[in-house]
Every structure is written in structure tokens, then in C-alpha cells.
C-alpha atoms as a PDB file:
ATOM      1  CA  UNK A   1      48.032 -17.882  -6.736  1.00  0.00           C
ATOM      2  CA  UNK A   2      47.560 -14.258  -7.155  1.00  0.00           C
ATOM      3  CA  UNK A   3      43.975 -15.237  -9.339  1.00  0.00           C
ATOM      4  CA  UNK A   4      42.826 -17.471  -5.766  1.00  0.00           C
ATOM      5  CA  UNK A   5      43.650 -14.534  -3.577  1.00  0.00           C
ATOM      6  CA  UNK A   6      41.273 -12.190  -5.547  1.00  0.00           C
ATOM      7  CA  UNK A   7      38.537 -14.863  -6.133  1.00  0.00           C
ATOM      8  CA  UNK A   8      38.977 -15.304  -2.398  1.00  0.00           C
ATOM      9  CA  UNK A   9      38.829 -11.807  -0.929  1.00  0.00           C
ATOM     10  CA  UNK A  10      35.919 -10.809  -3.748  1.00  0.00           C
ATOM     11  CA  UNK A  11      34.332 -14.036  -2.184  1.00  0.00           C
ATOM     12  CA  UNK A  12      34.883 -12.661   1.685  1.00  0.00           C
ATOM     13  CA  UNK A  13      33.732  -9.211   0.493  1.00  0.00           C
ATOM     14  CA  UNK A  14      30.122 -10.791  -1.717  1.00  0.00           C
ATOM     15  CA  UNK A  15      30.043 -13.281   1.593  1.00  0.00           C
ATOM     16  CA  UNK A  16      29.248 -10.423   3.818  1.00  0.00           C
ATOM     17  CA  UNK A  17      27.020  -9.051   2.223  1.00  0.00           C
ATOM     18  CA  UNK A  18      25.456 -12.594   1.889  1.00  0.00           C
ATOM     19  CA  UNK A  19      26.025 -12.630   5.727  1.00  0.00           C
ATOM     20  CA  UNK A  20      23.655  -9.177   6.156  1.00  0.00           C
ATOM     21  CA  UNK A  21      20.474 -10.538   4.017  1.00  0.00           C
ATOM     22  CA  UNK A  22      21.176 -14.146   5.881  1.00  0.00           C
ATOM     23  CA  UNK A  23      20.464 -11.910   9.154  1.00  0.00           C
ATOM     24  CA  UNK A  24      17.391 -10.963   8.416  1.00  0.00           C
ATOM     25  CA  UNK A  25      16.419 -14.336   7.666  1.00  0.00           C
ATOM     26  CA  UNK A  26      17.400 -15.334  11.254  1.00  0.00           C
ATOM     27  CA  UNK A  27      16.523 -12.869  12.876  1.00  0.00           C
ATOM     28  CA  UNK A  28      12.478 -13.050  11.944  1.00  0.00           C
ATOM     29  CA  UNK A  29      12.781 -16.501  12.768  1.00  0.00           C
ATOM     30  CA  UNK A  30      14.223 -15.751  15.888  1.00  0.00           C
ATOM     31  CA  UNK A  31      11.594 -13.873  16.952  1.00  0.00           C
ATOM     32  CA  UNK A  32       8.527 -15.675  15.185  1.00  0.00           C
ATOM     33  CA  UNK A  33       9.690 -19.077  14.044  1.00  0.00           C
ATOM     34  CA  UNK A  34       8.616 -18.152  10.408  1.00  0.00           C
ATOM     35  CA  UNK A  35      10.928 -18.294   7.222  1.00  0.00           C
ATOM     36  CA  UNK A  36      10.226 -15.524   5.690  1.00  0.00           C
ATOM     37  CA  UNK A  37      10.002 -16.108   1.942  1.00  0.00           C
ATOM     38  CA  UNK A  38       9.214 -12.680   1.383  1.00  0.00           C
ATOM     39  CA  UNK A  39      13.155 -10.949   1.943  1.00  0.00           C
ATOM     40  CA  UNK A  40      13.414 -10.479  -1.603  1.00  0.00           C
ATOM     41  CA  UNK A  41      11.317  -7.901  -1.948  1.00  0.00           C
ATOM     42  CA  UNK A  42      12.007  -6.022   1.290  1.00  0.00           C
ATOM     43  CA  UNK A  43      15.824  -5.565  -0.411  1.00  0.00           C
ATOM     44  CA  UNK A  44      14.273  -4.821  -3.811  1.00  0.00           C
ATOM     45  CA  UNK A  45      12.222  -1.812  -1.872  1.00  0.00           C
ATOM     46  CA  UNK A  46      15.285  -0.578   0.243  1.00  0.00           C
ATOM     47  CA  UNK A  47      16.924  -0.368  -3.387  1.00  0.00           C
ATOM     48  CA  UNK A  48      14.659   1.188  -5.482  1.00  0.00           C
ATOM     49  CA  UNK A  49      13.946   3.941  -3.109  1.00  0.00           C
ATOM     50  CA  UNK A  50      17.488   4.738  -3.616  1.00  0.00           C
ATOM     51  CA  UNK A  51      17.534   4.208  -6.619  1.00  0.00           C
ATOM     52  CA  UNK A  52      14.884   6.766  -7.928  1.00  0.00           C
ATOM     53  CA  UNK A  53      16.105   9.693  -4.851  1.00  0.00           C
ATOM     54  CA  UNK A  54      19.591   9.759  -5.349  1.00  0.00           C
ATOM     55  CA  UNK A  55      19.471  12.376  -8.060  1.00  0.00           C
ATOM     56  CA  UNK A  56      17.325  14.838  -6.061  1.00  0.00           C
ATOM     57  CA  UNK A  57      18.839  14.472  -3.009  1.00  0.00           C
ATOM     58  CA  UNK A  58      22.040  12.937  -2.793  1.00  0.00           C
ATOM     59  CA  UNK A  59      23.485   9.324  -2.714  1.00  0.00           C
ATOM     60  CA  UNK A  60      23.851   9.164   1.294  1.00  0.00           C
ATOM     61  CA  UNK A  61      20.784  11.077   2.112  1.00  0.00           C
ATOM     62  CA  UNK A  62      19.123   8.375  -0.387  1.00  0.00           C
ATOM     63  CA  UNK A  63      20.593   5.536   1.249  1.00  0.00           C
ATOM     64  CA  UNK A  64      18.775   6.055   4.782  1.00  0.00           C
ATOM     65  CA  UNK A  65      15.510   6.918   2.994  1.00  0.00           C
ATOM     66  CA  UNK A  66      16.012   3.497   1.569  1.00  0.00           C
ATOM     67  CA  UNK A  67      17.274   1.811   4.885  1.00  0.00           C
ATOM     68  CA  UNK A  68      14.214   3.277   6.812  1.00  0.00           C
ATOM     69  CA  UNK A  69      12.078   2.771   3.508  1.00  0.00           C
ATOM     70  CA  UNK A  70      12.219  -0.957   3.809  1.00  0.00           C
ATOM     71  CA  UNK A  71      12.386  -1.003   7.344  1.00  0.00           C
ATOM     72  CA  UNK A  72       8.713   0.335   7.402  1.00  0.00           C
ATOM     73  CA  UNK A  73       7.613  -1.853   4.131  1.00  0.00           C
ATOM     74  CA  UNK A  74       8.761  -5.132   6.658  1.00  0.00           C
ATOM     75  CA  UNK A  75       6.993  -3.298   9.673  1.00  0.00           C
ATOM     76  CA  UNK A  76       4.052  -3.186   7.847  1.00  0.00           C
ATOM     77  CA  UNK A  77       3.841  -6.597   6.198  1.00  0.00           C
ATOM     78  CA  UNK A  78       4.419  -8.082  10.171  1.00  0.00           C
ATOM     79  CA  UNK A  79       1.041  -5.712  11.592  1.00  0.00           C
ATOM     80  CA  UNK A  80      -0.925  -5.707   8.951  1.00  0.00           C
ATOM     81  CA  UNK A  81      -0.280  -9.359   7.586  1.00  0.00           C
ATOM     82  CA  UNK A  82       1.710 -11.498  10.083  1.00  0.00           C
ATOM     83  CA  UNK A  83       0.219 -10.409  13.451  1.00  0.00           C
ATOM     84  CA  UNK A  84      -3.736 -10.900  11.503  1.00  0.00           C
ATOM     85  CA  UNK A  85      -2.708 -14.706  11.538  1.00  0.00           C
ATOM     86  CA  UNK A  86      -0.606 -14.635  14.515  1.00  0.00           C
ATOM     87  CA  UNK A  87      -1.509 -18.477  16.138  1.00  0.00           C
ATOM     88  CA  UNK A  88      -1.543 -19.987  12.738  1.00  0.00           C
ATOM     89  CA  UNK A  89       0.583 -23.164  12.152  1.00  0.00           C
ATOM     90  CA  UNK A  90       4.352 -21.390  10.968  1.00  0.00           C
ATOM     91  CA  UNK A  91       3.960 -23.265   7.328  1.00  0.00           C
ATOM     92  CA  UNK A  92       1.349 -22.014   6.683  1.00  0.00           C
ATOM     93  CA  UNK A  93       2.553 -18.198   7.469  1.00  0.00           C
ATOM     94  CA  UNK A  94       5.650 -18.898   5.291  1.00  0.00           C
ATOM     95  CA  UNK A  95       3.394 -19.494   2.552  1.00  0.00           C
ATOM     96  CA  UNK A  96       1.846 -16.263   3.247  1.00  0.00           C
ATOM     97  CA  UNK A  97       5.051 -14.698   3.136  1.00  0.00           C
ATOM     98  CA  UNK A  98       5.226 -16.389  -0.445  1.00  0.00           C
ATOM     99  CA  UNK A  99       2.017 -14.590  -1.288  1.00  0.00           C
ATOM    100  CA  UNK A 100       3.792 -10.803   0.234  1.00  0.00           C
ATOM    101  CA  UNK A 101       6.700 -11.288  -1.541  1.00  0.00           C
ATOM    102  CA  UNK A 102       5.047 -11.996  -5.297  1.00  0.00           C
ATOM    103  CA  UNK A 103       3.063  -8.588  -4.500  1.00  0.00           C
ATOM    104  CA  UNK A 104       5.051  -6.754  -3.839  1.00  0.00           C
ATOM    105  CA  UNK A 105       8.090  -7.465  -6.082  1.00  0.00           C
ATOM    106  CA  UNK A 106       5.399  -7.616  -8.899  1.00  0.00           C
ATOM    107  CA  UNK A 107       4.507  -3.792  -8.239  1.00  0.00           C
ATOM    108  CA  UNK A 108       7.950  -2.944  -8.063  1.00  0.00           C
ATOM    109  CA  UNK A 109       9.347  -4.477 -10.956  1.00  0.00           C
ATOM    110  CA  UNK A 110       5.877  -3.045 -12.817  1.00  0.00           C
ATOM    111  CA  UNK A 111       7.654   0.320 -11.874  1.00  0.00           C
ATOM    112  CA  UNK A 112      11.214  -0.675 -13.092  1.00  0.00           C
ATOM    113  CA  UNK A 113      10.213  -1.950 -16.324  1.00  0.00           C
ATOM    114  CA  UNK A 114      13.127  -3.252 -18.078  1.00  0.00           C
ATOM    115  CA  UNK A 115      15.524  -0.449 -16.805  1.00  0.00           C
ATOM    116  CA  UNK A 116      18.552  -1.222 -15.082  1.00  0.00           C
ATOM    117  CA  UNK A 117      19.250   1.509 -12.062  1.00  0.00           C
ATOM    118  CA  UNK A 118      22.248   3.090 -10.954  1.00  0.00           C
ATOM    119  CA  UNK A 119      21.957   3.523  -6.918  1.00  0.00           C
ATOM    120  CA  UNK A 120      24.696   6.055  -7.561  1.00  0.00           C
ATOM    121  CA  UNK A 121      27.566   4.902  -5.380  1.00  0.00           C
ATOM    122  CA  UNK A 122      30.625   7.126  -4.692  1.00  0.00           C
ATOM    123  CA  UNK A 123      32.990   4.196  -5.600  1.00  0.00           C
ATOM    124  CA  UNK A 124      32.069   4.070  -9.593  1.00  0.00           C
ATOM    125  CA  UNK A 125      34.430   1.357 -10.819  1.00  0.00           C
ATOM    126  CA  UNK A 126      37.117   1.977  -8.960  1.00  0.00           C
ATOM    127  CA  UNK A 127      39.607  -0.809  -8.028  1.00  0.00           C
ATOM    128  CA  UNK A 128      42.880  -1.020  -5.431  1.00  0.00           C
ATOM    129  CA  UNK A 129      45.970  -3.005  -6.681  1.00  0.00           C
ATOM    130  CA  UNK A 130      47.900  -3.837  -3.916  1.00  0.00           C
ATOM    131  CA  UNK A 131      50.783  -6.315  -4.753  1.00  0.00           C
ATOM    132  CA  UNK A 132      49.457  -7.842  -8.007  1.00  0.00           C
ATOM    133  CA  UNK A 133      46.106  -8.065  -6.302  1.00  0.00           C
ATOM    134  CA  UNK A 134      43.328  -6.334  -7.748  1.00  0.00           C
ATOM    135  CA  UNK A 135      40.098  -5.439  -5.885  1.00  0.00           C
ATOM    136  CA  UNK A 136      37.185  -3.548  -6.506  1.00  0.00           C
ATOM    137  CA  UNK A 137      36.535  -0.718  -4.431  1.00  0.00           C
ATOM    138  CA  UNK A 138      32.896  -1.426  -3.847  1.00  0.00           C
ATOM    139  CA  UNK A 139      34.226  -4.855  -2.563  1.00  0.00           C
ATOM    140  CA  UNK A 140      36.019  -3.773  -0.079  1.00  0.00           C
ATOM    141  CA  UNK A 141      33.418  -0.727   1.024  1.00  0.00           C
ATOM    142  CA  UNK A 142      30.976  -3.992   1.115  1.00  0.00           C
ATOM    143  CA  UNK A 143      33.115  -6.211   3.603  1.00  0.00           C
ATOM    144  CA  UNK A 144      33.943  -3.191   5.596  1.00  0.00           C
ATOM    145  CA  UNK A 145      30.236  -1.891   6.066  1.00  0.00           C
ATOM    146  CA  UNK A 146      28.837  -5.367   6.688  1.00  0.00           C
ATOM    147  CA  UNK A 147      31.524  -6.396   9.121  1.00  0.00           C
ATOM    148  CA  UNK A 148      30.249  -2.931  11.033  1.00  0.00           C
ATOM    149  CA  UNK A 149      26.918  -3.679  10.782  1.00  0.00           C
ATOM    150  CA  UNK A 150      26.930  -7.120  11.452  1.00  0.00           C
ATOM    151  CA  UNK A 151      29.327  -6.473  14.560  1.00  0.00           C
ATOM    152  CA  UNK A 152      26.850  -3.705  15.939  1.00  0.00           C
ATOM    153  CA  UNK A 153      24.000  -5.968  15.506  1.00  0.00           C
ATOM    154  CA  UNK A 154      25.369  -8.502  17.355  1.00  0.00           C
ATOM    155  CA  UNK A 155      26.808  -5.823  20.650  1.00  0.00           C
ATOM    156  CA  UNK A 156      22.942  -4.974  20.726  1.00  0.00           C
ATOM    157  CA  UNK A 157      21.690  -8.194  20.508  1.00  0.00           C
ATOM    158  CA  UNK A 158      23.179  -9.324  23.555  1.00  0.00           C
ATOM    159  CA  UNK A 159      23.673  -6.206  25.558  1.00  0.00           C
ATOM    160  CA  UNK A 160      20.788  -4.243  24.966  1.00  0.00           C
ATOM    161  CA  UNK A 161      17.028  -4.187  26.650  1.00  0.00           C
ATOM    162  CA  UNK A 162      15.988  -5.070  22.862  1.00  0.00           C
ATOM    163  CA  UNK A 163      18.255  -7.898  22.594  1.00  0.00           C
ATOM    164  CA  UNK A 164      17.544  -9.673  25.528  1.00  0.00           C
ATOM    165  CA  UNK A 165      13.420  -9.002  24.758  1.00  0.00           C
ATOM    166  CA  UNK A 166      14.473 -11.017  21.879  1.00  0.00           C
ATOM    167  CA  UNK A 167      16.664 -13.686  22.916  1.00  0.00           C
ATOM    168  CA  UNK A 168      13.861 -14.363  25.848  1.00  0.00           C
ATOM    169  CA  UNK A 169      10.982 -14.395  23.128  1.00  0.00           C
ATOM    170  CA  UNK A 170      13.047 -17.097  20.804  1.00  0.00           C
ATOM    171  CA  UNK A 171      13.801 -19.296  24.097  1.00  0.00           C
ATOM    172  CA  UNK A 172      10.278 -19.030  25.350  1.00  0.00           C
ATOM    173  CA  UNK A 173       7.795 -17.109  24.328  1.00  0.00           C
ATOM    174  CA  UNK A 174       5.106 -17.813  26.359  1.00  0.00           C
ATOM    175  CA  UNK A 175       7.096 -17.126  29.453  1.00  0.00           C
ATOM    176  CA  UNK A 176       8.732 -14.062  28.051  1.00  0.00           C
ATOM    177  CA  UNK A 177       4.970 -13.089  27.532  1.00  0.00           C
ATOM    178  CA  UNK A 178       4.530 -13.950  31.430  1.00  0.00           C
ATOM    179  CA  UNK A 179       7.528 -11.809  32.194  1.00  0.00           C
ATOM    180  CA  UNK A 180       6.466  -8.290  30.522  1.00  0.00           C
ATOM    181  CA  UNK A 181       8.037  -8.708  27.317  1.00  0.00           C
ATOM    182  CA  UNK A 182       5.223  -7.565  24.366  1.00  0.00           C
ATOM    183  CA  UNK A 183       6.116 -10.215  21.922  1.00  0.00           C
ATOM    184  CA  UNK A 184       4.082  -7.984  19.083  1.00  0.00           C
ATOM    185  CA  UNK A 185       6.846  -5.185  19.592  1.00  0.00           C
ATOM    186  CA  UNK A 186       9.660  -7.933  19.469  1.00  0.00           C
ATOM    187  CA  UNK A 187       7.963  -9.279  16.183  1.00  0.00           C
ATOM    188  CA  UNK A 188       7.612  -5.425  14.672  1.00  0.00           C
ATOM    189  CA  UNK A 189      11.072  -4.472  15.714  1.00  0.00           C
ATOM    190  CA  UNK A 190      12.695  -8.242  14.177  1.00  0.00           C
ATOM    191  CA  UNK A 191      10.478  -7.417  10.408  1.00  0.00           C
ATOM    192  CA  UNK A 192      12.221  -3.527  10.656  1.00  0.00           C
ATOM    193  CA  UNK A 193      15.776  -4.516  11.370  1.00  0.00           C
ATOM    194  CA  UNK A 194      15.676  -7.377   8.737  1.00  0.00           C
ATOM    195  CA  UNK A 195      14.805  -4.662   6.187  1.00  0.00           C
ATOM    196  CA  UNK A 196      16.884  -2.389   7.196  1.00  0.00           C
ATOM    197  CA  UNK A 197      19.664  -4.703   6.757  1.00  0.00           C
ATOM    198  CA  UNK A 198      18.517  -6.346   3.499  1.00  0.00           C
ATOM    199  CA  UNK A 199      18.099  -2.246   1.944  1.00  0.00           C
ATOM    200  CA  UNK A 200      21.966  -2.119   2.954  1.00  0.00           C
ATOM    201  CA  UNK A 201      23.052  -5.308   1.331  1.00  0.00           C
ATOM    202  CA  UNK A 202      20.823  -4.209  -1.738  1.00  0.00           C
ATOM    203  CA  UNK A 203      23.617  -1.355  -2.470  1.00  0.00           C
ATOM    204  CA  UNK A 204      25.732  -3.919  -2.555  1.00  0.00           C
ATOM    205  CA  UNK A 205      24.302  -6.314  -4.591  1.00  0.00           C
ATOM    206  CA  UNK A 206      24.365  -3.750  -7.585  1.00  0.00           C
ATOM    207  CA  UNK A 207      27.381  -1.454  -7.661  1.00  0.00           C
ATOM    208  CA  UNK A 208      30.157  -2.011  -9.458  1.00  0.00           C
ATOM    209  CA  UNK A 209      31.218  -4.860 -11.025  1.00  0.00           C
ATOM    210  CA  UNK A 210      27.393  -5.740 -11.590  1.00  0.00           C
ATOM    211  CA  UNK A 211      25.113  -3.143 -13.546  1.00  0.00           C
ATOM    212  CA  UNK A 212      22.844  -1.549 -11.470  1.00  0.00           C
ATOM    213  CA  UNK A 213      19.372  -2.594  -9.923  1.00  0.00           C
ATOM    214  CA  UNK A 214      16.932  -4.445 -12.178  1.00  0.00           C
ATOM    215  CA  UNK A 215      14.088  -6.813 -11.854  1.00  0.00           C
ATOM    216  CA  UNK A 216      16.571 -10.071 -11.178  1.00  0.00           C
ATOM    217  CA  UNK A 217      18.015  -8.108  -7.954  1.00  0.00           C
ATOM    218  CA  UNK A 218      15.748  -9.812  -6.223  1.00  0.00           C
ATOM    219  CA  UNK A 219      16.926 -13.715  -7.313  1.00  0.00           C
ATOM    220  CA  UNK A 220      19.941 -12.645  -5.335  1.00  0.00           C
ATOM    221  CA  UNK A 221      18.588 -12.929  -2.124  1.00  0.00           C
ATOM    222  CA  UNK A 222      17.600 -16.555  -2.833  1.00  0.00           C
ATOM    223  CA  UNK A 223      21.826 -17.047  -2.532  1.00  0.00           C
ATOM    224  CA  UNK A 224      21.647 -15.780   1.388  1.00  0.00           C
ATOM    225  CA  UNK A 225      18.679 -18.378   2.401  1.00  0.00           C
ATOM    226  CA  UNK A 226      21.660 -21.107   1.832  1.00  0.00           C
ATOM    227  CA  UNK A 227      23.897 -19.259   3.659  1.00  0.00           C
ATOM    228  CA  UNK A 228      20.923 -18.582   6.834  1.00  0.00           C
ATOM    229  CA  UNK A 229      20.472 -22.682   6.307  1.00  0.00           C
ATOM    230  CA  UNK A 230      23.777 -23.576   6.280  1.00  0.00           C
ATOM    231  CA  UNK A 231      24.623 -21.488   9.455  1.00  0.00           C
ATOM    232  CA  UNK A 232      21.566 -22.574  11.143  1.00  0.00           C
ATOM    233  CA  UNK A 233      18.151 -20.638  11.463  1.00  0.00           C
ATOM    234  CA  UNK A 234      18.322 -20.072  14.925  1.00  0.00           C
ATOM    235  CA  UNK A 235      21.683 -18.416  15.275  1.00  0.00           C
ATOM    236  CA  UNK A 236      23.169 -15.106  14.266  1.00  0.00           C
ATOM    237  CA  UNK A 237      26.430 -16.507  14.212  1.00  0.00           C
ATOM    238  CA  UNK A 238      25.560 -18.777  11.861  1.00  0.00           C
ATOM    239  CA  UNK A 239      24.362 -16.207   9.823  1.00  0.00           C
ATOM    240  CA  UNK A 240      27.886 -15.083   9.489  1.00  0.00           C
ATOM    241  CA  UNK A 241      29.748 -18.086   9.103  1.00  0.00           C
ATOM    242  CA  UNK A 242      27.099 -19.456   6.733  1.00  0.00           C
ATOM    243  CA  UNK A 243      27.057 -16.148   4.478  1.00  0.00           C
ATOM    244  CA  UNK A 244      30.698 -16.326   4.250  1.00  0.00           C
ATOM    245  CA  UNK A 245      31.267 -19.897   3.032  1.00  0.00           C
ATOM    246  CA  UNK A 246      28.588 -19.391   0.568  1.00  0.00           C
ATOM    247  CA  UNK A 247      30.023 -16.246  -0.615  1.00  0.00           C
ATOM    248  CA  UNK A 248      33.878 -18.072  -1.110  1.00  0.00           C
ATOM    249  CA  UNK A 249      31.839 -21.280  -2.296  1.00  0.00           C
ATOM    250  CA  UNK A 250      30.116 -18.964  -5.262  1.00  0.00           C
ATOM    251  CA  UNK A 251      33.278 -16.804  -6.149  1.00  0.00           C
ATOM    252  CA  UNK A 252      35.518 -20.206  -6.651  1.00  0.00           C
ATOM    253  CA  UNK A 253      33.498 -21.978  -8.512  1.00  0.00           C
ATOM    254  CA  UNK A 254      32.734 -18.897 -10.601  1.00  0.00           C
ATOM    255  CA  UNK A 255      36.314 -18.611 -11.345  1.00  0.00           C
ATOM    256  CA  UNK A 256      37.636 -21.794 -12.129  1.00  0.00           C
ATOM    257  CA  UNK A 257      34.331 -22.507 -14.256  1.00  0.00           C
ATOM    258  CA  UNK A 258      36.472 -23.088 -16.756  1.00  0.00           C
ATOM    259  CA  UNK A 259      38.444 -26.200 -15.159  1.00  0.00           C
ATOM    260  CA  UNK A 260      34.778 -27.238 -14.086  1.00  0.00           C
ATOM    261  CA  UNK A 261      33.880 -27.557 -17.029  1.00  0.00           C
ATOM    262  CA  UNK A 262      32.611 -31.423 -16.254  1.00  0.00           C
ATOM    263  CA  UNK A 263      30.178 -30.286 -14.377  1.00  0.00           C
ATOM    264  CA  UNK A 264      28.010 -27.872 -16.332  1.00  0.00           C
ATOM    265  CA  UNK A 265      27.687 -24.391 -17.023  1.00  0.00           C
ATOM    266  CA  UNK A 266      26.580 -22.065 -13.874  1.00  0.00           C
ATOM    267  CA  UNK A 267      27.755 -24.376 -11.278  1.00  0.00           C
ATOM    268  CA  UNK A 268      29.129 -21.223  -9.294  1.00  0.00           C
ATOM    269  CA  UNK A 269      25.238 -20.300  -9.140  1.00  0.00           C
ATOM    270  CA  UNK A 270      24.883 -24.390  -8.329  1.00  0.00           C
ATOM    271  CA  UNK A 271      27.682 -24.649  -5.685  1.00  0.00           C
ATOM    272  CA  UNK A 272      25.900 -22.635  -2.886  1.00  0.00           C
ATOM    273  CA  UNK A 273      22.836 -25.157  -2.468  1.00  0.00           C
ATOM    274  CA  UNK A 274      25.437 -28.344  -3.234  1.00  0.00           C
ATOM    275  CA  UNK A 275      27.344 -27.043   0.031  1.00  0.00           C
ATOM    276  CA  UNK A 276      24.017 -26.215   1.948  1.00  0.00           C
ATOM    277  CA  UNK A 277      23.262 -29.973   0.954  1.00  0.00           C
ATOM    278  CA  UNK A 278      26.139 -31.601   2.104  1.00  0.00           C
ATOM    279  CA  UNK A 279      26.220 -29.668   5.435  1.00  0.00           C
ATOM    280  CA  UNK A 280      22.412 -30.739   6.204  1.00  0.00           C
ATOM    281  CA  UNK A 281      23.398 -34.250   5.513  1.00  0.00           C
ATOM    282  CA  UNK A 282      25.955 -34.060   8.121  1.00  0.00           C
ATOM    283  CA  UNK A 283      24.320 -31.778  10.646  1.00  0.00           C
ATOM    284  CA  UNK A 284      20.860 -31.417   9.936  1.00  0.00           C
ATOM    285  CA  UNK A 285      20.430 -28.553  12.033  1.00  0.00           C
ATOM    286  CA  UNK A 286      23.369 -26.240  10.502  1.00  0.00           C
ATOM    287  CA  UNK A 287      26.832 -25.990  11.832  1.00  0.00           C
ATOM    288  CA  UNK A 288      25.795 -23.467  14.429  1.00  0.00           C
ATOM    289  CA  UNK A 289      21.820 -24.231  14.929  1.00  0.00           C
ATOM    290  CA  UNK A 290      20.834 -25.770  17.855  1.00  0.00           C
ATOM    291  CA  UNK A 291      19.847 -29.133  17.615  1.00  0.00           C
ATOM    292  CA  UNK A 292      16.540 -30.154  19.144  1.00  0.00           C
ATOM    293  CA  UNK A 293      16.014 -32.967  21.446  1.00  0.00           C
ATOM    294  CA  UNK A 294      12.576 -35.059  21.893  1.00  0.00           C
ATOM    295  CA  UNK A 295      11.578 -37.175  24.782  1.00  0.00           C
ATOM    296  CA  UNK A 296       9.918 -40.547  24.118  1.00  0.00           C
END
């Protein structure tokens, strides 16, 4: 029981930061209606800034150099990329995002080499025993700093001027356009928040109990486009809900591997896409998307 109750909080704690990175996904598509294939590499950039600063200048101070780091590198890709093809069918721009992301994690993975780099977190490997239940330290400064973050986000996004610009440009754009609202600031402001958030959820994807940042940081994001699926593109709840199944899902399986045996080696790295599978069976649309309905 006690070995369920860890895998289980260590898969709450992993979930939420699944839930951040699944954010961003929603929240460009939110604004644009484009999956943005090229996350990856916004939360490799948020972590290598803070990776190569933290020495000089401090872990914190490093941290929002990172944050706002990647929150220009997404600005930029959305004016100097996405808005140049703005009108273009929304397949075709994902493939474009395709094309960002392989540049730019190429360059920064040219610059990593084979290192692997501390981000130099204040937790170290530090754990909390608390009734026969061990936790890592970093876990629980994860789940605690996402559950902020994500709670913030979601105040602003439906009580601020910026929120509603954004919730009116996802119903309609073209009469949000009508109304005032400068869908290109909407767009610019959607790109900088999701890499803000995904620089954030790159500290967490490499402190302790994994070894630092290296080139396969980036593979990790591929585990929160399952989680923005499975909660539905379209809704920021769903982010949430979807981030934390798939984080439980993951830490499970990983831990009872061994009496899954039957099924293969790496099925916790399996299980997140089996669950995003079944759920899309059953409700094609997510559980929290909204569904769409056509006239004949």
C-alpha cells in the first residue's frame, strides 16, 4: 500500500508538471487553432538558459531569465513565422511548426553536446518521509508550483481584459476582430505564455530524481501532447485533468513494470498514448473538449 501511495503522489506531482506543458499546447490552439509541434524546443530553450546562467548569477535570478528567455523565443517564432502564413490552412502551419521545432532543438542540442546539465535547484536530492512515505522534495516543489501557476493562469484567463481577448478570439475570431480585439496581439501574447510555462515545467523535468538537462529533455514534452489530447484541445481544464491522469497513468505502470511484465518492457512510456487511445475512442473530442456539431 505504502509503494501505491508514493507511485501515486510522484504521479500527481510529474502530472502537474505534465498539466503546465499540456497548457501551452491549449492555449496556442486556443488562440490560433494550430497544434503546435514545436513545444519541445520552446522548454528545451527556457532550460538551457538556466542551465548555462545559474553559476554566474544565481539559480532564481536564472530561472526568470529562462522563463522570459523562452517566452520571447515563442514570441518570435509566432511574428516572424506564424503571422508570415497567417490565412494558411492550420495543417499545414503545424507542419511548419514541425520545421521550427527541428531548428531549433538542432542548434541547441549542437550547443549541449553530449553533456548532461544541472539547472542547479535548491532541493538537491532531498526527500520527506512522512509516515513510511517517501517523497522527493523536488516532487513536491513541482506539484506545489504548478498547482500556483496553473491556478493563476486560469483567475486571468477568465477575469482579466487578456483573458476575455482570448476566450472571444477562440469563440469567434472574426467577430472578436469586428469588436476591437487585435487578434495578432492575442496570438503573440498565447506563443509567450506557452513558453513561459513550458521553461517552468523544464526545471522540473530535470531535477532530482532524473540527471539534469540533456538532448532527450525535449522527448518529454511529447508525454504532455497526450495529456492536452486526452483533456481536449480546446479547454484549459482539460489541460489539467488530462496532465494528471497521464502523469498517475505513467508512474503506475512504471512501478509495477515488473508484474507487467506480459506486456513488454517500457509500457509506463506506452501507457500514456494507450489511455489517450481509449479515451478518443469513447469521446473523440476529449473528456473536456467541446464537441462540434454540423448541420446537414
Amino acid at each position: 500500500m505504502t509503494t501505491f501511495i508514493e507511485l501515486l503522489l510522484g504521479g500527481l506531482a510529474i502530472g502537474s508538471v505534465y498539466a503546465l506543458i499540456a497548457l501551452g499546447f491549449v492555449v496556442i490552439f486556443k488562440a490560433t487553432e494550430v497544434v503546435n509541434f514545436a513545444h519541445a524546443s520552446l522548454l528545451l530553450a527556457g532550460g538551457y538558459v538556466t542551465a548555462v546562467l545559474h553559476d554566474d548569477i544565481g539559480f532564481w535570478p536564472a530561472l526568470g531569465v529562462g522563463v522570459a528567455g523562452a517566452a520571447v523565443v515563442g514570441a518570435a517564432v509566432e511574428f516572424f513565422v506564424m503571422r508570415r502564413h497567417r490565412g494558411s490552412d492550420h495543417s499545414v502551419l503545424a507542419i511548419v511548426t514541425i520545421g521550427v521545432d527541428i531548428l531549433i532543438t538542432t542548434e541547441l542540442t549542437r550547443r549541449m553536446g553530449t553533456e548532461v546539465l544541472s539547472l542547479g535547484d535548491p532541493w538537491g536530492d532531498g526527500v520527506v518521509t512522512v509516515g513510511g512515505i517517501t517523497l522527493a522534495q523536488t516532487r513536491i516543489a513541482a506539484f506545489v508550483v504548478a498547482g500556483l501557476l496553473i491556478t493563476l493562469f486560469l483567475l486571468a484567463f477568465r477575469h482579466t481584459p487578456w483573458g476575455v481577448s482570448m476566450r472571444a478570439a477562440a469563440e469567434n475570431p472574426q467577430t472578436a476582430a469586428l469588436m476591437g480585439i487585435r487578434l495578432g496581439r492575442v496570438s503573440l501574447s498565447a506563443w509567450a505564455v506557452a513558453g513561459a510555462l513550458a521553461a517552468v515545467a523544464a526545471l522540473f523535468l530535470t531535477v532530482f530524481p532524473t540527471p539534469g538537462l540533456e538532448r532527450a529533455t525535449s522527448f518529454a514534452a511529447l508525454k504532455a501532447f497526450p495529456a492536452a489530447i486526452l483533456g481536449g484541445l480546446d479547454s484549459t481544464t482539460g489541460a489539467l485533468v488530462g496532465g494528471l491522469v497521464v502523469g498517475v497513468t505513467e508512474s503506475l505502470a512504471t512501478g509495477y513494470q515488473g508484474d507487467l511484465s506480459f506486456l513488454g518492457r517500457g509500457i509506463g512510456d506506452l501507457a500514456p498514448y494507450l489511455v489517450m487511445l481509449v479515451v478518443l475512442l469513447i469521446r473523440p473530442a476529449g473528456l473536456l473538449g467541446t464537441k462540434e456539431l454540423a448541420r446537414v
